[in-house]
Protein backbone atom coordinates (compact mmCIF):
# COMPACT_ATOMS: atom_id res chain seq x y z
CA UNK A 1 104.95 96.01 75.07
CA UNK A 2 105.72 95.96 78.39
CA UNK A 3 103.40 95.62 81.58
CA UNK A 4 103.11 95.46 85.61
CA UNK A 5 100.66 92.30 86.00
CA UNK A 6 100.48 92.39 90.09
CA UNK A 7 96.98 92.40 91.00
CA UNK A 8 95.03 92.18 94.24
CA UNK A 9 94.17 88.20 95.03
CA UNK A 10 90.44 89.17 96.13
CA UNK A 11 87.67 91.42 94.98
CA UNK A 12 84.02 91.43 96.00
CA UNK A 13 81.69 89.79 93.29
CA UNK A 14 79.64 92.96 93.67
CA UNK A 15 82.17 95.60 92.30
CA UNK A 16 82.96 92.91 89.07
CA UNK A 17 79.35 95.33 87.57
CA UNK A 18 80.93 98.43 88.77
CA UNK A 19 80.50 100.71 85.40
CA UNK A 20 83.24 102.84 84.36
CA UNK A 21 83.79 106.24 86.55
CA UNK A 22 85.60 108.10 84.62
CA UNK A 23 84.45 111.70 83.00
CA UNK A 24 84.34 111.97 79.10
CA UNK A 25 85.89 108.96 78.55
CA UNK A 26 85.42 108.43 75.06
CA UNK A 27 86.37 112.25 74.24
CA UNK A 28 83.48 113.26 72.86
CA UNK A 29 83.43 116.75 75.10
CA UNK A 30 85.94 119.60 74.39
CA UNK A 31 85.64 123.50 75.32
CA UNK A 32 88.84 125.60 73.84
CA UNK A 33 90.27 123.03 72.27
CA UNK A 34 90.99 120.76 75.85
CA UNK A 35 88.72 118.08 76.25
CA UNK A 36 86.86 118.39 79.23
CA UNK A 37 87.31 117.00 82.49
CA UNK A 38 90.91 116.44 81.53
CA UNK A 39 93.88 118.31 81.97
CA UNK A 40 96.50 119.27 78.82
CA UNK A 41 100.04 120.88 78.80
CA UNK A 42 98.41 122.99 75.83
CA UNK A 43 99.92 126.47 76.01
CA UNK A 44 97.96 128.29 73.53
CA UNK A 45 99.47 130.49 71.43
CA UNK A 46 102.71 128.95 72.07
CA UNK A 47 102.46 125.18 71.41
CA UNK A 48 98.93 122.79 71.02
CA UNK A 49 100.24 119.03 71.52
CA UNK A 50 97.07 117.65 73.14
CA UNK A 51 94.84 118.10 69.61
CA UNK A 52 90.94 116.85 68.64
CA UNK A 53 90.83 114.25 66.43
CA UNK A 54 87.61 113.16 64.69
CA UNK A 55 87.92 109.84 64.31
CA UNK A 56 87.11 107.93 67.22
CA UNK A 57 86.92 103.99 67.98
CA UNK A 58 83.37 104.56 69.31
CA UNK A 59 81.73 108.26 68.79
CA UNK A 60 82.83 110.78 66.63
CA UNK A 61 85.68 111.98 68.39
CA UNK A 62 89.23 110.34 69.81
CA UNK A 63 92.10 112.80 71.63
CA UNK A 64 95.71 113.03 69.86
CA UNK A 65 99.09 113.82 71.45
CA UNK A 66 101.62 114.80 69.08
CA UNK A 67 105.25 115.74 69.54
CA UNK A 68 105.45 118.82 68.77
CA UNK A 69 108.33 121.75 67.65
CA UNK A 70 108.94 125.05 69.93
CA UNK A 71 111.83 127.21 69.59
CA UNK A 72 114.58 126.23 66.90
CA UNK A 73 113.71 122.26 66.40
CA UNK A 74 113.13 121.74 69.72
CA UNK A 75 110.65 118.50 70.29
CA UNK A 76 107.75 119.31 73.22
CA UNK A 77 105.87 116.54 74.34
CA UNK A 78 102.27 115.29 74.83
CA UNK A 79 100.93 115.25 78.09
CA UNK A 80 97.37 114.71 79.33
CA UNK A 81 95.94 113.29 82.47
CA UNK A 82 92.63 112.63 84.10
CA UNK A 83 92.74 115.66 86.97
CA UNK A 84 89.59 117.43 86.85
CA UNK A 85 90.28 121.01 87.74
CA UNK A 86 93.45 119.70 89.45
CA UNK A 87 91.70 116.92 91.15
CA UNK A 88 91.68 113.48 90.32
CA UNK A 89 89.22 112.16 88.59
CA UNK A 90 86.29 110.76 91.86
CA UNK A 91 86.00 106.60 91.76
CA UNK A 92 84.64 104.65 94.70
CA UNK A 93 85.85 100.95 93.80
CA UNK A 94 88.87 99.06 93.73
CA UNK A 95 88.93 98.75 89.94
CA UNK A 96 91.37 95.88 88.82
CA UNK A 97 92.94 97.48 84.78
CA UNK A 98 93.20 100.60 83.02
CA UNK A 99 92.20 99.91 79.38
CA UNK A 100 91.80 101.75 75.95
CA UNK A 101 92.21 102.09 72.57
CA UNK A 102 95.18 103.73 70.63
CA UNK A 103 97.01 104.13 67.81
CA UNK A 104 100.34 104.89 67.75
CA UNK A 105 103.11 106.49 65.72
CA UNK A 106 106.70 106.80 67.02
CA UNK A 107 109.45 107.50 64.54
CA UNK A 108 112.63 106.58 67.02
CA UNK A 109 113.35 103.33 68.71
CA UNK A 110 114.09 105.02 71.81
CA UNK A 111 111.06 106.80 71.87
CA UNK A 112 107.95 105.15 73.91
CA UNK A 113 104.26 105.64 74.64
CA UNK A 114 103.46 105.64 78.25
CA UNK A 115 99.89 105.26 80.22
CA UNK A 116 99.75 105.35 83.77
CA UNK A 117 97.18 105.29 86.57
CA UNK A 118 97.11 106.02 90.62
CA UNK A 119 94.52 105.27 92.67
CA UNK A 120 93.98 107.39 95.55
CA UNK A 121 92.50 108.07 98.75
CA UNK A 122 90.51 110.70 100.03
CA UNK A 123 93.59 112.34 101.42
CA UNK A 124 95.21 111.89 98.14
CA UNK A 125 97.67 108.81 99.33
CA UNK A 126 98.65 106.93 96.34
CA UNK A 127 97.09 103.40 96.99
CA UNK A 128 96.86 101.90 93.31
CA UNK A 129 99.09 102.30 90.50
CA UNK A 130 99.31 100.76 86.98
CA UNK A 131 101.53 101.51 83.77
CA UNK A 132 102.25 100.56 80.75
CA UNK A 133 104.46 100.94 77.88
CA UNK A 134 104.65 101.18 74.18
CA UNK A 135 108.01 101.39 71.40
CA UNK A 136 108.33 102.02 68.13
CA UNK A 137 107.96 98.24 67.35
CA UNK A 138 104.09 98.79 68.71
CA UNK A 139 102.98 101.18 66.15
CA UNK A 140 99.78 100.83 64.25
CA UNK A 141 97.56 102.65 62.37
CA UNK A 142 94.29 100.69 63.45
CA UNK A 143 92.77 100.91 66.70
CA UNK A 144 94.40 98.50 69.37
CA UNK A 145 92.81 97.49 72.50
CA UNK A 146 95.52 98.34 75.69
CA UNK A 147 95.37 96.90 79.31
CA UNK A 148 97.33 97.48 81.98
CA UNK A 149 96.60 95.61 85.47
CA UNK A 150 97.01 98.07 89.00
CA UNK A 151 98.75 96.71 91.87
CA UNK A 152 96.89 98.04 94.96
CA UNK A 153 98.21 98.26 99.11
CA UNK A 154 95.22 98.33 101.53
CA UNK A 155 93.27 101.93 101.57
CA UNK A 156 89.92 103.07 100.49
CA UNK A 157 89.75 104.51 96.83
CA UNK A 158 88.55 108.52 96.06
CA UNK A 159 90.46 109.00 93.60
CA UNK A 160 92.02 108.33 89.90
CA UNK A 161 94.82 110.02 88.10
CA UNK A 162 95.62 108.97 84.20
CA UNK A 163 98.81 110.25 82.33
CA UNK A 164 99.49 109.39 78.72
CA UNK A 165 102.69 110.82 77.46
CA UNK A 166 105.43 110.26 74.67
CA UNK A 167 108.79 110.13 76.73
CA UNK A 168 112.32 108.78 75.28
CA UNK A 169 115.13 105.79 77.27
CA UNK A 170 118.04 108.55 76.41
CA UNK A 171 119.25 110.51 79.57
CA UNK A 172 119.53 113.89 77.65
CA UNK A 173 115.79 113.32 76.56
CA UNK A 174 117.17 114.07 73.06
CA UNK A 175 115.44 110.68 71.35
CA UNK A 176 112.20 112.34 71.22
CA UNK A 177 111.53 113.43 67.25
CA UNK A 178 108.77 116.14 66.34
CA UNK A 179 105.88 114.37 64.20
CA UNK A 180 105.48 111.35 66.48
CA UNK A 181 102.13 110.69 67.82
CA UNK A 182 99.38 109.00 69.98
CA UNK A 183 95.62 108.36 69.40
CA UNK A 184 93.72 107.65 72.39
CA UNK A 185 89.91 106.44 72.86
CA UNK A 186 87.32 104.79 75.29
CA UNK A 187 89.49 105.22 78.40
CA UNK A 188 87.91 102.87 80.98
CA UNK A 189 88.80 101.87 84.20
CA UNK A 190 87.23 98.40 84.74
CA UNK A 191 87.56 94.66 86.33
CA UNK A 192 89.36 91.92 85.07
CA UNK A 193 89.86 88.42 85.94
CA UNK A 194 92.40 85.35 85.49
CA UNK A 195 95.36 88.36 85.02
CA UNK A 196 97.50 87.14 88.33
CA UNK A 197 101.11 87.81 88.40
CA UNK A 198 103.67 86.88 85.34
CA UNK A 199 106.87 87.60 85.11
CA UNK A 200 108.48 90.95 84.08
CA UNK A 201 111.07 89.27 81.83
CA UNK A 202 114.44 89.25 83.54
CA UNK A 203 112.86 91.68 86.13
CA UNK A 204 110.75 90.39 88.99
CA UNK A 205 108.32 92.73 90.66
CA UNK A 206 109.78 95.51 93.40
CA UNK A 207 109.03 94.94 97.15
CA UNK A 208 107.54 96.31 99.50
CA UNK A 209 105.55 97.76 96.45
CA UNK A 210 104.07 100.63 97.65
CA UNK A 211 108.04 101.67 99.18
CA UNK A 212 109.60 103.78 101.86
CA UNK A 213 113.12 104.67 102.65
CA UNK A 214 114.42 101.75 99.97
CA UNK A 215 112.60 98.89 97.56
CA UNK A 216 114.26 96.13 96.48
CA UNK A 217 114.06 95.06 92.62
CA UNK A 218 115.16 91.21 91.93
CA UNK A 219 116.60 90.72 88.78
CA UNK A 220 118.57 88.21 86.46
CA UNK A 221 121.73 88.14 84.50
CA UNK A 222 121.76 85.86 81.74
CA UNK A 223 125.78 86.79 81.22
CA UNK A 224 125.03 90.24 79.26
CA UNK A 225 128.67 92.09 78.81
CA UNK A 226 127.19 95.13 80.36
CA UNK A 227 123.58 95.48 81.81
CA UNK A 228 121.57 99.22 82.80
CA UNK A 229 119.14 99.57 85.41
CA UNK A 230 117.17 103.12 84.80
CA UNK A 231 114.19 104.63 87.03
CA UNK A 232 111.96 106.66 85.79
CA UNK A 233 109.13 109.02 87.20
CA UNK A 234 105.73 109.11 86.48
CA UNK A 235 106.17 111.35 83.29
CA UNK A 236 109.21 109.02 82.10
CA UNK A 237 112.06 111.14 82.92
CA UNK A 238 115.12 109.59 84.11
CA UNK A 239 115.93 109.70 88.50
CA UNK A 240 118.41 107.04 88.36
CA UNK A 241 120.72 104.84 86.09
CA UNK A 242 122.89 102.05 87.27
CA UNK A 243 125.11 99.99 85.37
CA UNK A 244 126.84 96.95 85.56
CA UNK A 245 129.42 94.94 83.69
CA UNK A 246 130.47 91.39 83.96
CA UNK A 247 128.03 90.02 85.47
CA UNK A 248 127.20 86.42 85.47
CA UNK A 249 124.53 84.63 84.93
CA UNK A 250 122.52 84.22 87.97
CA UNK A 251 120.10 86.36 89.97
CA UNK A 252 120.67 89.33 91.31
CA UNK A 253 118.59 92.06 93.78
CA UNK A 254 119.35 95.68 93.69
CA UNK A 255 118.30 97.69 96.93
CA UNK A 256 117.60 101.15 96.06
CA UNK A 257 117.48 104.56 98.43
CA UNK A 258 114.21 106.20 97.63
CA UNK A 259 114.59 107.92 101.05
CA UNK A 260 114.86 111.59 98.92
CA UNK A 261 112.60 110.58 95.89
CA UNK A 262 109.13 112.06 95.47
CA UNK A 263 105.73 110.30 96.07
CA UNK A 264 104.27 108.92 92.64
CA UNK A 265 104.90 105.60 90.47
CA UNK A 266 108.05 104.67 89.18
CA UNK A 267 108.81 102.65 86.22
CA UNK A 268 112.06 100.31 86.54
CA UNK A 269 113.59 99.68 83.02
CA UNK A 270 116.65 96.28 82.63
CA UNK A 271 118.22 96.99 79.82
CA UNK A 272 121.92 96.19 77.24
CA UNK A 273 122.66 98.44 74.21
CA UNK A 274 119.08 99.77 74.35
CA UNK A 275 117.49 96.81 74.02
CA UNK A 276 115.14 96.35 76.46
CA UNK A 277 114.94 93.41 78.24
CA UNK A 278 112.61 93.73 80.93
CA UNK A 279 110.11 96.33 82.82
CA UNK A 280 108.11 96.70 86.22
CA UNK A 281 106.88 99.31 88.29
CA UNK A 282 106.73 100.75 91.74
CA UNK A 283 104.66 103.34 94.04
CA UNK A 284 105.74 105.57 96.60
CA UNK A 285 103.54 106.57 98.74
CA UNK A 286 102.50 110.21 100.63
CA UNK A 287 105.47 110.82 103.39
């Protein structure tokens, strides 16, 4: 499990009682098979990925992603996020962690779980963004509380956007197998305390963070034969790999050209012979 911990050093002791804003939460609401206030890639007819499932953590009802098959074996993915008739989701506080409950099934090691978040403001400028990851080793058949922290740059908050989607480390997004799943309940956004910044493994976290034009992403060598860098969008495809071989053991920064990448949150993945060995995040804002 893998997690950006940046958080904001100060919040007002008035917004720690803040209660969750979000819209059927717990998804207890659904009309034609969506649940409401959320948006599916649900083609109907064609492919239902985004599926009801009655057995919540709290309620009677939980929402399931599952890999599923279109065409001749061809794996199509979950993918369901907060927008509200294409709109995200309306909050008015600087909320500190995205949490809920899941339960997971991924059949391939280079398959993963992702949950994401970006807060924005009223003109839709990303000004908050968390994310977090699950692999195969994370699977569980019991509900299992997640939390993943949001890193915030000053702005005023309108609005929230949450993904969850099964994505795959391969660059031919071929790793994904048909059967694997997600169970999601009692989606919250919320405050936390005592989180602060820890480190991202051999990865330290981006700056500036949000980015323009380039970020720069510290990392260390601890002598790997051959280490790969990958970036990946806010739906866990693959924008960028870099590799490199004999390095030693020391630290290292890369400085990456964003200049023609898209405004969202990035994930930054260190990794040797598909092991991963560290993870951290970045935003780009509106241009």
């Amino acid at each position: 499990m893998k997690k950006s911990l940046l958080l904001p050093a100060i919040f007002f002791s008035a917004a720690l009682s803040a209660q969750n804003p979000l819209l059927n939460p717990s998804f207890e609401n659904w009309t034609n098979g969506n649940p409401d206030n959320w948006t599916t890639n649900n083609v109907i007819g064609f492919t239902v990925p985004i599926q009801q499932n009655n057995t919540g953590h709290t309620g009677s009802k939980a929402v399931a992603g599952f890999v599923t098959q279109v065409g001749i074996n061809t794996p199509f993915p979950p993918l369901l996020t907060s927008q509200d008739n294409g709109n995200p989701q309306p909050v008015s506080q600087l909320y500190t962690n995205l949490s809920f409950y899941y339960k997971l099934s991924l059949s391939n090691t280079s398959e993963f779980f992702m949950a994401s978040v970006v807060i924005s403001d009223a003109a839709q400028n990303g000004i908050g963004a968390g994310v977090i990851e699950f692999f195969n080793s994370s699977n569980t058949s019991t509900y299992t509380l997640a939390n993943a922290p949001i890193t915030y740059t000053p702005g005023v908050p309108a609005g929230a956007n949450i993904m969850f989607v099964i994505s795959d480390t391969t660059a031919s997004g071929t790793g994904i197998q048909i059967g694997s799943n997600f169970i999601v309940d009692d989606v919250s956004l919320n405050f936390a305390s005592g989180l602060g910044e820890t480190s991202h493994d051999l990865l330290s976290a981006p700056f500036p963070n949000p980015a323009s034009g380039i970020v720069n992403i510290p990392f260390r060598s601890e002598g790997q034969a051959r280490l790969e860098m990958l970036v990946l969008d806010q739906i866990g495809r693959e924008v960028r790999r870099i590799e490199y071989s004999g390095l030693a053991a020391n630290q290292y920064k890369e400085v990456l050209d964003i200049s023609a990448y898209a405004t969202g949150l990035y994930t930054v993945r260190l990794q040797t012979d598909g092991k991963v060995l560290g993870q951290t995040s970045f935003m780009i804002g509106k241009q």
